[in-house]
PDB file of N, CA and C in Angstrom:
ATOM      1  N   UNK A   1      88.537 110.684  97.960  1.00  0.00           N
ATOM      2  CA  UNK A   1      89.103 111.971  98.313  1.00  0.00           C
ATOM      3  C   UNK A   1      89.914 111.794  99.594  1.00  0.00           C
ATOM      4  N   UNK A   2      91.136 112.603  99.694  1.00  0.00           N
ATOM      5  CA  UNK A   2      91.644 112.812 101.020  1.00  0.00           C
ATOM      6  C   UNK A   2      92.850 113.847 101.351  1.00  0.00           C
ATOM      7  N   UNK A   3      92.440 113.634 102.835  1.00  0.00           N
ATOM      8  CA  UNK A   3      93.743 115.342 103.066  1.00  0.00           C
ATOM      9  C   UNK A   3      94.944 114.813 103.259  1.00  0.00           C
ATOM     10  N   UNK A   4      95.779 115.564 103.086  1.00  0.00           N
ATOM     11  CA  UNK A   4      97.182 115.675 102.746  1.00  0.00           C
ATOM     12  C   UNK A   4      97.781 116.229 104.179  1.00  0.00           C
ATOM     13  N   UNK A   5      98.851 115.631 105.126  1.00  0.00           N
ATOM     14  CA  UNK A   5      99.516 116.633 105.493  1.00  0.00           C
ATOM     15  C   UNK A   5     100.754 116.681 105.465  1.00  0.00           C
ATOM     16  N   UNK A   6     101.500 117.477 104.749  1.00  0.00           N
ATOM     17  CA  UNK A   6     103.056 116.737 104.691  1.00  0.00           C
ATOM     18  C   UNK A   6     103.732 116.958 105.928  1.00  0.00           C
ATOM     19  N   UNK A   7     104.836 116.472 106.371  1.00  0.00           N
ATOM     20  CA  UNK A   7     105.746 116.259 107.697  1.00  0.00           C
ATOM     21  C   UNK A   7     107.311 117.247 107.397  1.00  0.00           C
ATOM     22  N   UNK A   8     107.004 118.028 107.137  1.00  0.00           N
ATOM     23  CA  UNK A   8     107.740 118.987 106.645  1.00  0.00           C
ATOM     24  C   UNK A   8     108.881 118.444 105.550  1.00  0.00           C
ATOM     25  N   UNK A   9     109.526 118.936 106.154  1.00  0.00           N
ATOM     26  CA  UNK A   9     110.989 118.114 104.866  1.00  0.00           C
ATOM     27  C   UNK A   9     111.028 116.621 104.991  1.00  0.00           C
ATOM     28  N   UNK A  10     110.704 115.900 105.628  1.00  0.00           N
ATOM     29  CA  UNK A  10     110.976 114.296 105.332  1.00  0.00           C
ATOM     30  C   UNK A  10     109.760 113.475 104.332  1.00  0.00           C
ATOM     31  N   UNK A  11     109.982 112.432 103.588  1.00  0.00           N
ATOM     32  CA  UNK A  11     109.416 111.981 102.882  1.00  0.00           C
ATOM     33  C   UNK A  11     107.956 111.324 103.189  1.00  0.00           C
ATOM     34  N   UNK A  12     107.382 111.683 104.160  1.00  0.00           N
ATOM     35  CA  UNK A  12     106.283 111.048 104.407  1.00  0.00           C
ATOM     36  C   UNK A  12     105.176 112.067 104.655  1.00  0.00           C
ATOM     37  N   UNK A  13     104.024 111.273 104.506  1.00  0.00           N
ATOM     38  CA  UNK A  13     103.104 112.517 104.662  1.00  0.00           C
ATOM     39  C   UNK A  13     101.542 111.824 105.776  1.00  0.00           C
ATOM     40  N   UNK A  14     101.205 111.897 106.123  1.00  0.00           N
ATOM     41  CA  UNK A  14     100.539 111.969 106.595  1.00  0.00           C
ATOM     42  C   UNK A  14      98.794 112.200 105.649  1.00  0.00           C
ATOM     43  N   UNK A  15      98.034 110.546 105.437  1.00  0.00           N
ATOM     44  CA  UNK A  15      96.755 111.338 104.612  1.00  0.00           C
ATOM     45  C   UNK A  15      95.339 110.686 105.473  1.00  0.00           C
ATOM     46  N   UNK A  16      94.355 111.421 105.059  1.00  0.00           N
ATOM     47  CA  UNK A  16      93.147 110.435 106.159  1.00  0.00           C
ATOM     48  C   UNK A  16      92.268 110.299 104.986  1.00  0.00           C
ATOM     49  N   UNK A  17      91.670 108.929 104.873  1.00  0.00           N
ATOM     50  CA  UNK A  17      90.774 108.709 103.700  1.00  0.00           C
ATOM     51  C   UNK A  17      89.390 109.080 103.382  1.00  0.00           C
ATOM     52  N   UNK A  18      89.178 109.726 102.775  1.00  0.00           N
ATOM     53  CA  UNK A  18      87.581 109.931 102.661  1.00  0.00           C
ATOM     54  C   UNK A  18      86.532 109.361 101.746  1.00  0.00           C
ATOM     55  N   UNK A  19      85.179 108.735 102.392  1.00  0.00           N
ATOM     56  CA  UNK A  19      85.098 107.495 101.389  1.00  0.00           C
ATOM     57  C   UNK A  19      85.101 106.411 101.503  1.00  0.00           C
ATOM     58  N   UNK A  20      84.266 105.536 100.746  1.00  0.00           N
ATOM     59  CA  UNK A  20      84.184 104.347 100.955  1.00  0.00           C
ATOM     60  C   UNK A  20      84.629 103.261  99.764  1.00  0.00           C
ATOM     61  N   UNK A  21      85.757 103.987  99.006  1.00  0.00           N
ATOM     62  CA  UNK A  21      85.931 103.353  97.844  1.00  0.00           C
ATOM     63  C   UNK A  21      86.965 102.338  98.006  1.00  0.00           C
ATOM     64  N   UNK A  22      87.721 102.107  99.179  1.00  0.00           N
ATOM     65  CA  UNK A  22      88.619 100.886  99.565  1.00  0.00           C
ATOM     66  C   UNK A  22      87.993 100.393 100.329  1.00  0.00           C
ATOM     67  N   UNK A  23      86.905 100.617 100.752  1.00  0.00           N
ATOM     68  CA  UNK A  23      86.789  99.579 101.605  1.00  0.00           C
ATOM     69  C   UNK A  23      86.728  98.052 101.149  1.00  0.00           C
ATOM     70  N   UNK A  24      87.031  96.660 101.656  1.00  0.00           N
ATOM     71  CA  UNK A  24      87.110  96.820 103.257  1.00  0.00           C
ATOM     72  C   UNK A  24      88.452  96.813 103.639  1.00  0.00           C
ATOM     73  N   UNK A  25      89.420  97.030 102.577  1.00  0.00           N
ATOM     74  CA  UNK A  25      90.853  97.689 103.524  1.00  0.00           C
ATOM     75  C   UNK A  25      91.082  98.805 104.018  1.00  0.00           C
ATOM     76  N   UNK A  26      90.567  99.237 103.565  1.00  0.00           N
ATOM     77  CA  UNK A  26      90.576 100.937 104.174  1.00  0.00           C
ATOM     78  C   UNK A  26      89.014 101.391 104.783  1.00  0.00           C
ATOM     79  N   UNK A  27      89.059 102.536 105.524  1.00  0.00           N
ATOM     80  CA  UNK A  27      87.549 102.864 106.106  1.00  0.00           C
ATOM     81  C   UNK A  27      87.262 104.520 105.724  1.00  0.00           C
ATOM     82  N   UNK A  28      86.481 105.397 105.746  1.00  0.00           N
ATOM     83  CA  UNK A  28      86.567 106.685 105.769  1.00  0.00           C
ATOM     84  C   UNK A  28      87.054 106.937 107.230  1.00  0.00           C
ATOM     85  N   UNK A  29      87.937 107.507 107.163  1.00  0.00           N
ATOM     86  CA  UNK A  29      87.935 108.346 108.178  1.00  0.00           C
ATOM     87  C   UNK A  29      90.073 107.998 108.574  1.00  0.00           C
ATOM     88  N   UNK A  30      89.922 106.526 108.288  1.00  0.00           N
ATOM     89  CA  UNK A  30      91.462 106.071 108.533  1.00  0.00           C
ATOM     90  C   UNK A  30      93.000 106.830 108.248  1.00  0.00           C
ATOM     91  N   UNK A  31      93.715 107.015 108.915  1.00  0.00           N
ATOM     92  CA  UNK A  31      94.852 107.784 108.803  1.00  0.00           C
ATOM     93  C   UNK A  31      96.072 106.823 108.385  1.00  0.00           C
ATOM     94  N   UNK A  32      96.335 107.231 107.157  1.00  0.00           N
ATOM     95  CA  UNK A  32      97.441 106.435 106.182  1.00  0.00           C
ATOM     96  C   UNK A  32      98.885 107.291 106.442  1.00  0.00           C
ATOM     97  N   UNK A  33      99.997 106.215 107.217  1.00  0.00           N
ATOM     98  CA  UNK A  33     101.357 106.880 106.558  1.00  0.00           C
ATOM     99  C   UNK A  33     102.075 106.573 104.906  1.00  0.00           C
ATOM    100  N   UNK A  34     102.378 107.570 104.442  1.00  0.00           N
ATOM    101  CA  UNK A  34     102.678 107.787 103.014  1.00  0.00           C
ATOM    102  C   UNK A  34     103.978 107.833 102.730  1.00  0.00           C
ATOM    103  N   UNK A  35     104.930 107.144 101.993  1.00  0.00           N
ATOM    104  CA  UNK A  35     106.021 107.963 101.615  1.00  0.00           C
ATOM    105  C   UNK A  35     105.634 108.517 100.166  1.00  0.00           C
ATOM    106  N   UNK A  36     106.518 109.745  99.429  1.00  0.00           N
ATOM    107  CA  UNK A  36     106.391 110.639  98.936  1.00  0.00           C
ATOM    108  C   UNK A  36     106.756 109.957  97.547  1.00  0.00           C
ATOM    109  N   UNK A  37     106.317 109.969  96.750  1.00  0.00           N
ATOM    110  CA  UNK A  37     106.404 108.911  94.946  1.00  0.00           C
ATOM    111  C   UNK A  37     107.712 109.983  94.642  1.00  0.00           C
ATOM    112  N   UNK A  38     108.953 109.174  94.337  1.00  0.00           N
ATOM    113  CA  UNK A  38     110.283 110.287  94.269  1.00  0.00           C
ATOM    114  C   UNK A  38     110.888 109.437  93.088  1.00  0.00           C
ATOM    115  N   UNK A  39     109.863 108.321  92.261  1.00  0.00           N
ATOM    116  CA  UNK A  39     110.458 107.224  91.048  1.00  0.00           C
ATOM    117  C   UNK A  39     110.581 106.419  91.512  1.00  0.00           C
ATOM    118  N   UNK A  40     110.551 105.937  92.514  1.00  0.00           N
ATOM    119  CA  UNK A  40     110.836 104.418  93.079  1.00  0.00           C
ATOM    120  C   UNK A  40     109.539 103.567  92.374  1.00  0.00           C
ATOM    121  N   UNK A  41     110.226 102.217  92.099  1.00  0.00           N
ATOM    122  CA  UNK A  41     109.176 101.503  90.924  1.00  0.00           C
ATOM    123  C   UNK A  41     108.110 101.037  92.211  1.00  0.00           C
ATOM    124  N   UNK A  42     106.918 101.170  91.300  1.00  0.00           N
ATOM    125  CA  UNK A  42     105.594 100.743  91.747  1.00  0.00           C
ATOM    126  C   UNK A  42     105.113  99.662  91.469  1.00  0.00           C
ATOM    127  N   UNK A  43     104.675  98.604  92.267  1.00  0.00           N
ATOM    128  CA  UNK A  43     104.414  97.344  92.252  1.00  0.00           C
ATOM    129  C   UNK A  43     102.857  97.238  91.866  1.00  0.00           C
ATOM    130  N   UNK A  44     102.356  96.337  90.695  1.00  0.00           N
ATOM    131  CA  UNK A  44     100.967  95.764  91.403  1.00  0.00           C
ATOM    132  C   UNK A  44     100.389  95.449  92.803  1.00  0.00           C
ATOM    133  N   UNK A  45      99.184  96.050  93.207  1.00  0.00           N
ATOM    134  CA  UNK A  45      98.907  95.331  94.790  1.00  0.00           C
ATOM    135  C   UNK A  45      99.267  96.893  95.081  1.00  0.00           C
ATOM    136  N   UNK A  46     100.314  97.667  94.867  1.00  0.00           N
ATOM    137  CA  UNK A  46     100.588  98.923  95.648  1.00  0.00           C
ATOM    138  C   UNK A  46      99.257  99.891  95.723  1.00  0.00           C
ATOM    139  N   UNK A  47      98.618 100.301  97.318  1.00  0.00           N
ATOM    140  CA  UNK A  47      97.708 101.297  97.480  1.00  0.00           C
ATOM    141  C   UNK A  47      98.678 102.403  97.244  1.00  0.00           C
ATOM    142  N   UNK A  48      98.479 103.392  96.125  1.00  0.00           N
ATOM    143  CA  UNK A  48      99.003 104.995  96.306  1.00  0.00           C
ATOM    144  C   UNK A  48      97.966 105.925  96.470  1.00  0.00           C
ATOM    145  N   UNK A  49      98.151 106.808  96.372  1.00  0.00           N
ATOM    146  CA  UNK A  49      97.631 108.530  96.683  1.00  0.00           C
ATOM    147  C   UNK A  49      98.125 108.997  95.656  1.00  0.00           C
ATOM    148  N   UNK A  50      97.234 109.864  94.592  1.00  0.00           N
ATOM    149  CA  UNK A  50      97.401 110.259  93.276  1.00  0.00           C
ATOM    150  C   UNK A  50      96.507 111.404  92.975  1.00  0.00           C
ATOM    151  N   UNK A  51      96.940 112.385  92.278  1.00  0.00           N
ATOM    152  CA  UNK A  51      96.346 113.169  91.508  1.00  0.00           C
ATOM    153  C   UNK A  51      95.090 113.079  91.203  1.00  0.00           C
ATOM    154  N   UNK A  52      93.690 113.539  91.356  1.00  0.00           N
ATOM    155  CA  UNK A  52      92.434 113.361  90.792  1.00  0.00           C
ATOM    156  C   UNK A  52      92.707 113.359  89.477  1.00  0.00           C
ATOM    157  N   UNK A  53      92.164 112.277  88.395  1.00  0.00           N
ATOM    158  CA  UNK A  53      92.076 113.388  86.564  1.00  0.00           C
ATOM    159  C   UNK A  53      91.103 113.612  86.806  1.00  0.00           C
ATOM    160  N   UNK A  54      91.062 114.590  85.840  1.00  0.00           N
ATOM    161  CA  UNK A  54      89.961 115.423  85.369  1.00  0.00           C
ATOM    162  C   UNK A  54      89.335 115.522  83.842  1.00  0.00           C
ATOM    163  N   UNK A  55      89.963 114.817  83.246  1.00  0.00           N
ATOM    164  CA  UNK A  55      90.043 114.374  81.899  1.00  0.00           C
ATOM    165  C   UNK A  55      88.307 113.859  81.474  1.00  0.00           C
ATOM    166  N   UNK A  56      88.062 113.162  80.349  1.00  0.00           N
ATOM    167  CA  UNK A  56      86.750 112.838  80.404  1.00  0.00           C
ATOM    168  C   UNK A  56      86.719 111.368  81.099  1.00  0.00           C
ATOM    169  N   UNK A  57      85.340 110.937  81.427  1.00  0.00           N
ATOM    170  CA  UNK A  57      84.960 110.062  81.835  1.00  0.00           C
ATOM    171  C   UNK A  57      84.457 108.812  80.848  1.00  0.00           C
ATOM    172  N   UNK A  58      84.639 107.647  80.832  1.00  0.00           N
ATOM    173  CA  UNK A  58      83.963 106.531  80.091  1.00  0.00           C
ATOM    174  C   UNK A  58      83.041 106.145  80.544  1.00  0.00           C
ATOM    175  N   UNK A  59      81.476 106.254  79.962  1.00  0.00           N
ATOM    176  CA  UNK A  59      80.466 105.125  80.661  1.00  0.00           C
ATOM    177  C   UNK A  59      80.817 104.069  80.028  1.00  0.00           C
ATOM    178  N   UNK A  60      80.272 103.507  81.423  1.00  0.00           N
ATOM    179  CA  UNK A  60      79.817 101.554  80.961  1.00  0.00           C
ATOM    180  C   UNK A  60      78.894 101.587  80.052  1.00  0.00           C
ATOM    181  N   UNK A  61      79.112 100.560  79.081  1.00  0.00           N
ATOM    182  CA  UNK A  61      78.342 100.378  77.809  1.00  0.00           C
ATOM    183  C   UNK A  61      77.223 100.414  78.248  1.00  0.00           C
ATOM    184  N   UNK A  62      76.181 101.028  77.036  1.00  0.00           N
ATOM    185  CA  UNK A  62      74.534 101.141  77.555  1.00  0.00           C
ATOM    186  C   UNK A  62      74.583 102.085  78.299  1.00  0.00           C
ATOM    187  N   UNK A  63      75.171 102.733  79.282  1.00  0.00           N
ATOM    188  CA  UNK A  63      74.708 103.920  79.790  1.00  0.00           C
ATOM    189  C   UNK A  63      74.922 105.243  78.986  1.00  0.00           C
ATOM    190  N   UNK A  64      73.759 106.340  79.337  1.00  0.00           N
ATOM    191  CA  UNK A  64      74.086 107.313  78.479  1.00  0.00           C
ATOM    192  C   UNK A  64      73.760 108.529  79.417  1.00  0.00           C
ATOM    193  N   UNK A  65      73.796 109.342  78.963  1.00  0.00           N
ATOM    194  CA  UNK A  65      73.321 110.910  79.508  1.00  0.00           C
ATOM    195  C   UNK A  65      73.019 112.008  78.818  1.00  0.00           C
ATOM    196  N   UNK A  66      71.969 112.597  79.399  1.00  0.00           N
ATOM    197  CA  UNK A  66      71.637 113.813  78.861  1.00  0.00           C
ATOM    198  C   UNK A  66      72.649 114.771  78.664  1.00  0.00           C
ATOM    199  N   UNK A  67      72.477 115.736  77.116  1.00  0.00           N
ATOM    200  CA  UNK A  67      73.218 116.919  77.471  1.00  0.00           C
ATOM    201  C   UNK A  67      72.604 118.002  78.447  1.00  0.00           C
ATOM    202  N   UNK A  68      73.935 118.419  78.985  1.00  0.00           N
ATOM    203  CA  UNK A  68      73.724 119.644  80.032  1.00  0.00           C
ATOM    204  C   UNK A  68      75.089 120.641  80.322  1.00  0.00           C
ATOM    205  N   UNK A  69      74.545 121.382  80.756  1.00  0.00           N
ATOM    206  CA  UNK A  69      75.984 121.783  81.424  1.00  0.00           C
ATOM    207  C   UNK A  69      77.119 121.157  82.116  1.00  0.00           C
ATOM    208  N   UNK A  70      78.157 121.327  81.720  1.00  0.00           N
ATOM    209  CA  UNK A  70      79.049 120.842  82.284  1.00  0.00           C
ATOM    210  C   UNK A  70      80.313 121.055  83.773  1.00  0.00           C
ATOM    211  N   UNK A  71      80.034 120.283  84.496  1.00  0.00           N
ATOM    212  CA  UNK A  71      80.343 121.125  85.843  1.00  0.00           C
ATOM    213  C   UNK A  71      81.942 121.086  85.922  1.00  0.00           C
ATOM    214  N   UNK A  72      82.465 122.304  86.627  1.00  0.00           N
ATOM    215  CA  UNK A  72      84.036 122.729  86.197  1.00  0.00           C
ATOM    216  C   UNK A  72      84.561 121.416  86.731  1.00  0.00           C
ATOM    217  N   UNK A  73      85.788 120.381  86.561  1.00  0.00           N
ATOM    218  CA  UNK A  73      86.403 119.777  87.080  1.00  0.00           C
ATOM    219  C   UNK A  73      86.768 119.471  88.353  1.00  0.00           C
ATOM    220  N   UNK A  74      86.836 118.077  89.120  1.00  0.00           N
ATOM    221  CA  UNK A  74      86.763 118.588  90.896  1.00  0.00           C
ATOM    222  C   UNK A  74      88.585 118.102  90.466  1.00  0.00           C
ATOM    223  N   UNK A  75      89.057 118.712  91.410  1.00  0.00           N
ATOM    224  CA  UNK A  75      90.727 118.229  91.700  1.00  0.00           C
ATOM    225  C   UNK A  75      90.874 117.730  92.579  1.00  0.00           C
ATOM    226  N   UNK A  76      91.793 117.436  93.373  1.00  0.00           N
ATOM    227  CA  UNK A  76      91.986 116.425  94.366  1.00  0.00           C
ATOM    228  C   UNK A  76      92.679 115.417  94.349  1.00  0.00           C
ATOM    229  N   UNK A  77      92.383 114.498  95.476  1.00  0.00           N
ATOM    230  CA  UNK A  77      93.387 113.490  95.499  1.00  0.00           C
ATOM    231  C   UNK A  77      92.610 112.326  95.550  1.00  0.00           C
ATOM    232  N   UNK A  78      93.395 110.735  94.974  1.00  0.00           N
ATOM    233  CA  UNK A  78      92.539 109.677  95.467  1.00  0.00           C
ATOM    234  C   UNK A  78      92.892 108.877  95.761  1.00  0.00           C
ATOM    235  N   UNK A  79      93.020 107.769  96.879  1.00  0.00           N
ATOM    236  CA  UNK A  79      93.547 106.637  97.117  1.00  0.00           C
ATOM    237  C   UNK A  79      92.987 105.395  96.682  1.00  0.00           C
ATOM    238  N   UNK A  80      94.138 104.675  95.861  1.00  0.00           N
ATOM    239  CA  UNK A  80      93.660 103.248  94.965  1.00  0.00           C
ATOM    240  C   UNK A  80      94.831 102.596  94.783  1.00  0.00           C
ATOM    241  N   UNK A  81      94.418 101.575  94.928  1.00  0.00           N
ATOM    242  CA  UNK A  81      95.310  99.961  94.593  1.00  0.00           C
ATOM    243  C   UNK A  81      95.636 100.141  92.436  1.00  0.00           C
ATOM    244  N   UNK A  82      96.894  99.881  92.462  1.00  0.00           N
ATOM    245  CA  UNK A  82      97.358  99.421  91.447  1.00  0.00           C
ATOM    246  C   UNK A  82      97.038  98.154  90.622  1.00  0.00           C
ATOM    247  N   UNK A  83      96.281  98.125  89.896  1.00  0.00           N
ATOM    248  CA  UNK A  83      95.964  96.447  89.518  1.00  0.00           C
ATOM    249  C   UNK A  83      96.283  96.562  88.420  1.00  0.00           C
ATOM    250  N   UNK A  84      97.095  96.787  87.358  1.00  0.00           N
ATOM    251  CA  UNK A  84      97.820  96.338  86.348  1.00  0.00           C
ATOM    252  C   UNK A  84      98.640  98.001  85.381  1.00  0.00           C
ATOM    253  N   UNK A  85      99.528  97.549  85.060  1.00  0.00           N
ATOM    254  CA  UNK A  85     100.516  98.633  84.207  1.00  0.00           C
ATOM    255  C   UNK A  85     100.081  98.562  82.579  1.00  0.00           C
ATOM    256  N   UNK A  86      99.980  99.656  82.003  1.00  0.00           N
ATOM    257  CA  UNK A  86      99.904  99.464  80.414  1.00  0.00           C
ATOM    258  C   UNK A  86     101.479 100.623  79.898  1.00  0.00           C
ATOM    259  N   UNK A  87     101.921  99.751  79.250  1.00  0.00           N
ATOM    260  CA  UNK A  87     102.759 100.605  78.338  1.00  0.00           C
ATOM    261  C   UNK A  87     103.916 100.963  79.633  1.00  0.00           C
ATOM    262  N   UNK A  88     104.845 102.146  79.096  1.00  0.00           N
ATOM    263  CA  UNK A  88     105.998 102.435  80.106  1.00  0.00           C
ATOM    264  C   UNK A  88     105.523 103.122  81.314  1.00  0.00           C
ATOM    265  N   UNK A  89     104.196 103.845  80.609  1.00  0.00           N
ATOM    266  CA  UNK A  89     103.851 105.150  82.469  1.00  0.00           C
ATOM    267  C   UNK A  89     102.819 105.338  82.944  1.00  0.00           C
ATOM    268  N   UNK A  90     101.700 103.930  82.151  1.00  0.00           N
ATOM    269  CA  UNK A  90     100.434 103.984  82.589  1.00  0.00           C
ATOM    270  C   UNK A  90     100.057 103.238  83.689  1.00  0.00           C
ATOM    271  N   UNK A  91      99.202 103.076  84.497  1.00  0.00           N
ATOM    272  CA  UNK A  91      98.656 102.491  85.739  1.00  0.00           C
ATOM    273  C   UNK A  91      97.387 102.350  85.082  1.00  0.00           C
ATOM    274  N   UNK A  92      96.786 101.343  85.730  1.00  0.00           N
ATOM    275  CA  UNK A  92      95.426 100.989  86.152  1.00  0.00           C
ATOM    276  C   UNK A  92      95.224 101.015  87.711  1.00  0.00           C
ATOM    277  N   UNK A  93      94.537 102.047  88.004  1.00  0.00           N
ATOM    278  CA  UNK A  93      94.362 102.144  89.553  1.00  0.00           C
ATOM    279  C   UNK A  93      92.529 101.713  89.674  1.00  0.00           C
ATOM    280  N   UNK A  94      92.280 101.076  91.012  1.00  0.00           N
ATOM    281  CA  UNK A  94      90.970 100.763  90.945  1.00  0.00           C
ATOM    282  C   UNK A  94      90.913 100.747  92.852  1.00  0.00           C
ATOM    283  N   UNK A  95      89.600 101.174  93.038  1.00  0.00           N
ATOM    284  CA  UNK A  95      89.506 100.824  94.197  1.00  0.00           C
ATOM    285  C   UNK A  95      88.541  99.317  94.784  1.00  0.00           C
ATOM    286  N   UNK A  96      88.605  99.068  96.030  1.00  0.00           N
ATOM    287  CA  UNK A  96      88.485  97.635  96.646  1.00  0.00           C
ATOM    288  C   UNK A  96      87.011  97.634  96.469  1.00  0.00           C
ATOM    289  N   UNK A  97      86.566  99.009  96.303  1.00  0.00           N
ATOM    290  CA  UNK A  97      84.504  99.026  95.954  1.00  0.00           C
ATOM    291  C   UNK A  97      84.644  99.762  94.809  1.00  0.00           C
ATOM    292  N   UNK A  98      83.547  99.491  94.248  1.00  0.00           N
ATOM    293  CA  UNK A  98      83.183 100.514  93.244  1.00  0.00           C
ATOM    294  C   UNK A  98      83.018 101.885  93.327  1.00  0.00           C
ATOM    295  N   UNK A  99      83.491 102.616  92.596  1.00  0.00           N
ATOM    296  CA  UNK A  99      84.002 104.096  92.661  1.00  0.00           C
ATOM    297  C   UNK A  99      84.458 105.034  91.855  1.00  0.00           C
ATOM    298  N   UNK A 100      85.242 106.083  91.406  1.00  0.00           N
ATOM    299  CA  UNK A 100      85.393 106.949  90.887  1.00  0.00           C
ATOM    300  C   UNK A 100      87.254 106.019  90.623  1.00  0.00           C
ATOM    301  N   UNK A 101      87.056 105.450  89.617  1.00  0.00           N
ATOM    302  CA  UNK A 101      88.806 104.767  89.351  1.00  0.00           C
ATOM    303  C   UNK A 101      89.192 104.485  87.987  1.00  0.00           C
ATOM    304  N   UNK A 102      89.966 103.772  87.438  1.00  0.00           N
ATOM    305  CA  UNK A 102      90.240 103.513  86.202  1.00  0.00           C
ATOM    306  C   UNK A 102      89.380 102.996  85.335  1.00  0.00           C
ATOM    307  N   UNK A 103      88.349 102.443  85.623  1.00  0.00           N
ATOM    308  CA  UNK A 103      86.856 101.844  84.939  1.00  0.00           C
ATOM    309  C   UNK A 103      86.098 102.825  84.217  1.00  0.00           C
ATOM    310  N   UNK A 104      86.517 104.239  84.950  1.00  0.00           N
ATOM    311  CA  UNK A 104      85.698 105.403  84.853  1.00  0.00           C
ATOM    312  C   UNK A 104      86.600 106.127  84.006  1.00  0.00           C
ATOM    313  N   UNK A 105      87.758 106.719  83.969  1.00  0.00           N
ATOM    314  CA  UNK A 105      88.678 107.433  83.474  1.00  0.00           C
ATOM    315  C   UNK A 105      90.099 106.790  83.032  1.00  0.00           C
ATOM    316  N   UNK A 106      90.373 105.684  82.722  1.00  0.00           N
ATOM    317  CA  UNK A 106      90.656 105.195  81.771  1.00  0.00           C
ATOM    318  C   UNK A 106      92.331 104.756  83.069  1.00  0.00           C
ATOM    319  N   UNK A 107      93.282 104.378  82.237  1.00  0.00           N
ATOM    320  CA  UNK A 107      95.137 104.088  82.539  1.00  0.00           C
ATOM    321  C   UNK A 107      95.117 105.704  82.959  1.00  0.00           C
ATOM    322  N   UNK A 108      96.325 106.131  83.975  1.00  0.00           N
ATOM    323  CA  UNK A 108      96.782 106.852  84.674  1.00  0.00           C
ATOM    324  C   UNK A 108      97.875 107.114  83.880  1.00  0.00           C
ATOM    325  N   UNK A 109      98.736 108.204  84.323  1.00  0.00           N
ATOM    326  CA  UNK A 109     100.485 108.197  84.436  1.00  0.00           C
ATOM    327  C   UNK A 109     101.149 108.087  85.451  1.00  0.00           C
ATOM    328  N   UNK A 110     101.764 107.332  85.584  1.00  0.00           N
ATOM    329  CA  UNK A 110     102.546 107.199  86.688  1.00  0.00           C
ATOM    330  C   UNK A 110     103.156 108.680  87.779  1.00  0.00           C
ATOM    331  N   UNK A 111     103.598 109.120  86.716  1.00  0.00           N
ATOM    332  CA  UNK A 111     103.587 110.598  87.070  1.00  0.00           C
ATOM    333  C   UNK A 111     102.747 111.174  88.297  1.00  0.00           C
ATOM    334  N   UNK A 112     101.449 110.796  88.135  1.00  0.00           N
ATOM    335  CA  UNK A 112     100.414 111.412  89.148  1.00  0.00           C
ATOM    336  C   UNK A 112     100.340 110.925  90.431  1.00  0.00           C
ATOM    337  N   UNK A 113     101.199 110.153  90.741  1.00  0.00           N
ATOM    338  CA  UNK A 113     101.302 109.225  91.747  1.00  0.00           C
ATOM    339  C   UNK A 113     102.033 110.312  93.094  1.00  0.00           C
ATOM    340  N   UNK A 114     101.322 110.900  93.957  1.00  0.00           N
ATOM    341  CA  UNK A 114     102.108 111.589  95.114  1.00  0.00           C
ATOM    342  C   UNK A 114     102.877 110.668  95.986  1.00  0.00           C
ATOM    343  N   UNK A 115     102.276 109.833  96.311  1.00  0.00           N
ATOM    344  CA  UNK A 115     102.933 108.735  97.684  1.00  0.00           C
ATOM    345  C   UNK A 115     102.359 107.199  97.432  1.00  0.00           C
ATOM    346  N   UNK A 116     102.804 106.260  98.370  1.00  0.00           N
ATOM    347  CA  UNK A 116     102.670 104.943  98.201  1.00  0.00           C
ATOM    348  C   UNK A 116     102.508 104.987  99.880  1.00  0.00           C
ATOM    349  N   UNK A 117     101.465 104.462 100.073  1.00  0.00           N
ATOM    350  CA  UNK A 117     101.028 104.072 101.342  1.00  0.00           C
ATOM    351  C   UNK A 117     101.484 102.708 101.792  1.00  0.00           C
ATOM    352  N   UNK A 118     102.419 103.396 103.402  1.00  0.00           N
ATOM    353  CA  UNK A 118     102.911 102.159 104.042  1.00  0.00           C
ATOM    354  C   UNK A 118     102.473 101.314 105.269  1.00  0.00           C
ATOM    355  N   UNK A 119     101.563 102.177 105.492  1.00  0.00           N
ATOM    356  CA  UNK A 119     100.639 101.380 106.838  1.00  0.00           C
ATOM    357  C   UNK A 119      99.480 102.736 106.907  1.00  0.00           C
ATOM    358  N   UNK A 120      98.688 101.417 107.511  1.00  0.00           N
ATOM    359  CA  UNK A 120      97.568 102.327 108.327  1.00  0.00           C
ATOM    360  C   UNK A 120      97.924 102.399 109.667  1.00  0.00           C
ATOM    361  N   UNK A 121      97.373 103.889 110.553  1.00  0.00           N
ATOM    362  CA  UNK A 121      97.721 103.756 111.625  1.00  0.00           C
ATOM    363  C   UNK A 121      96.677 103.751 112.594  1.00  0.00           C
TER     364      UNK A 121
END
């Protein structure tokens, strides 16, 4: 998870990470400059800032769960490394620990991609 602050009209934004799902490149609490995802091609290796899905989840084989209620969708944002492309607009995003990433909810769209993080500060 993390907050957003945009810098008014210029392309960068300002995000602070929450979480321990990059670590050890990233920390909770760290303040990322962002530029703003405007189509510029995305590299493997690229950390972005993306759209939460909300879509269903995949367990790892063998795991299962009870039925229950189902809790409304969280939204949000998440920061993760790019580790491989499927097809023309999918991503595989994953983070540096285990976490809430593509393992869990499957290829991305590129689409969902807000910013590409250019330094920590």
């Amino acid at each position: 998870m993390v907050d957003v602050h945009a810098l008014g009209w210029l392309p960068w934004r300002l995000v602070r990470v929450r979480g321990g799902s990059m670590e050890p490149a990233l920390h909770d609490g760290d303040l990322l400059l962002v530029r703003r995802y405007r189509g510029q091609p995305l590299r493997v290796g690229d950390i972005v800032v993306l759209h939460r899905p909300t879509g269903p989840v995949r367990l790892p084989p063998g795991v299962t769960v009870e039925a229950g209620p189902v809790p409304p969708p969280r939204t949000g944002r998440l920061v993760k490394r790019i580790a491989a492309f499927e097809g023309d607009d999918a991503m595989v995003v994953l983070g540096d620990s285990p976490g809430y990433d593509s393992r869990l909810f499957g290829p991305v769209p590129a689409s969902t991609t807000i910013g590409v993080v250019t330094r920590r500060l």
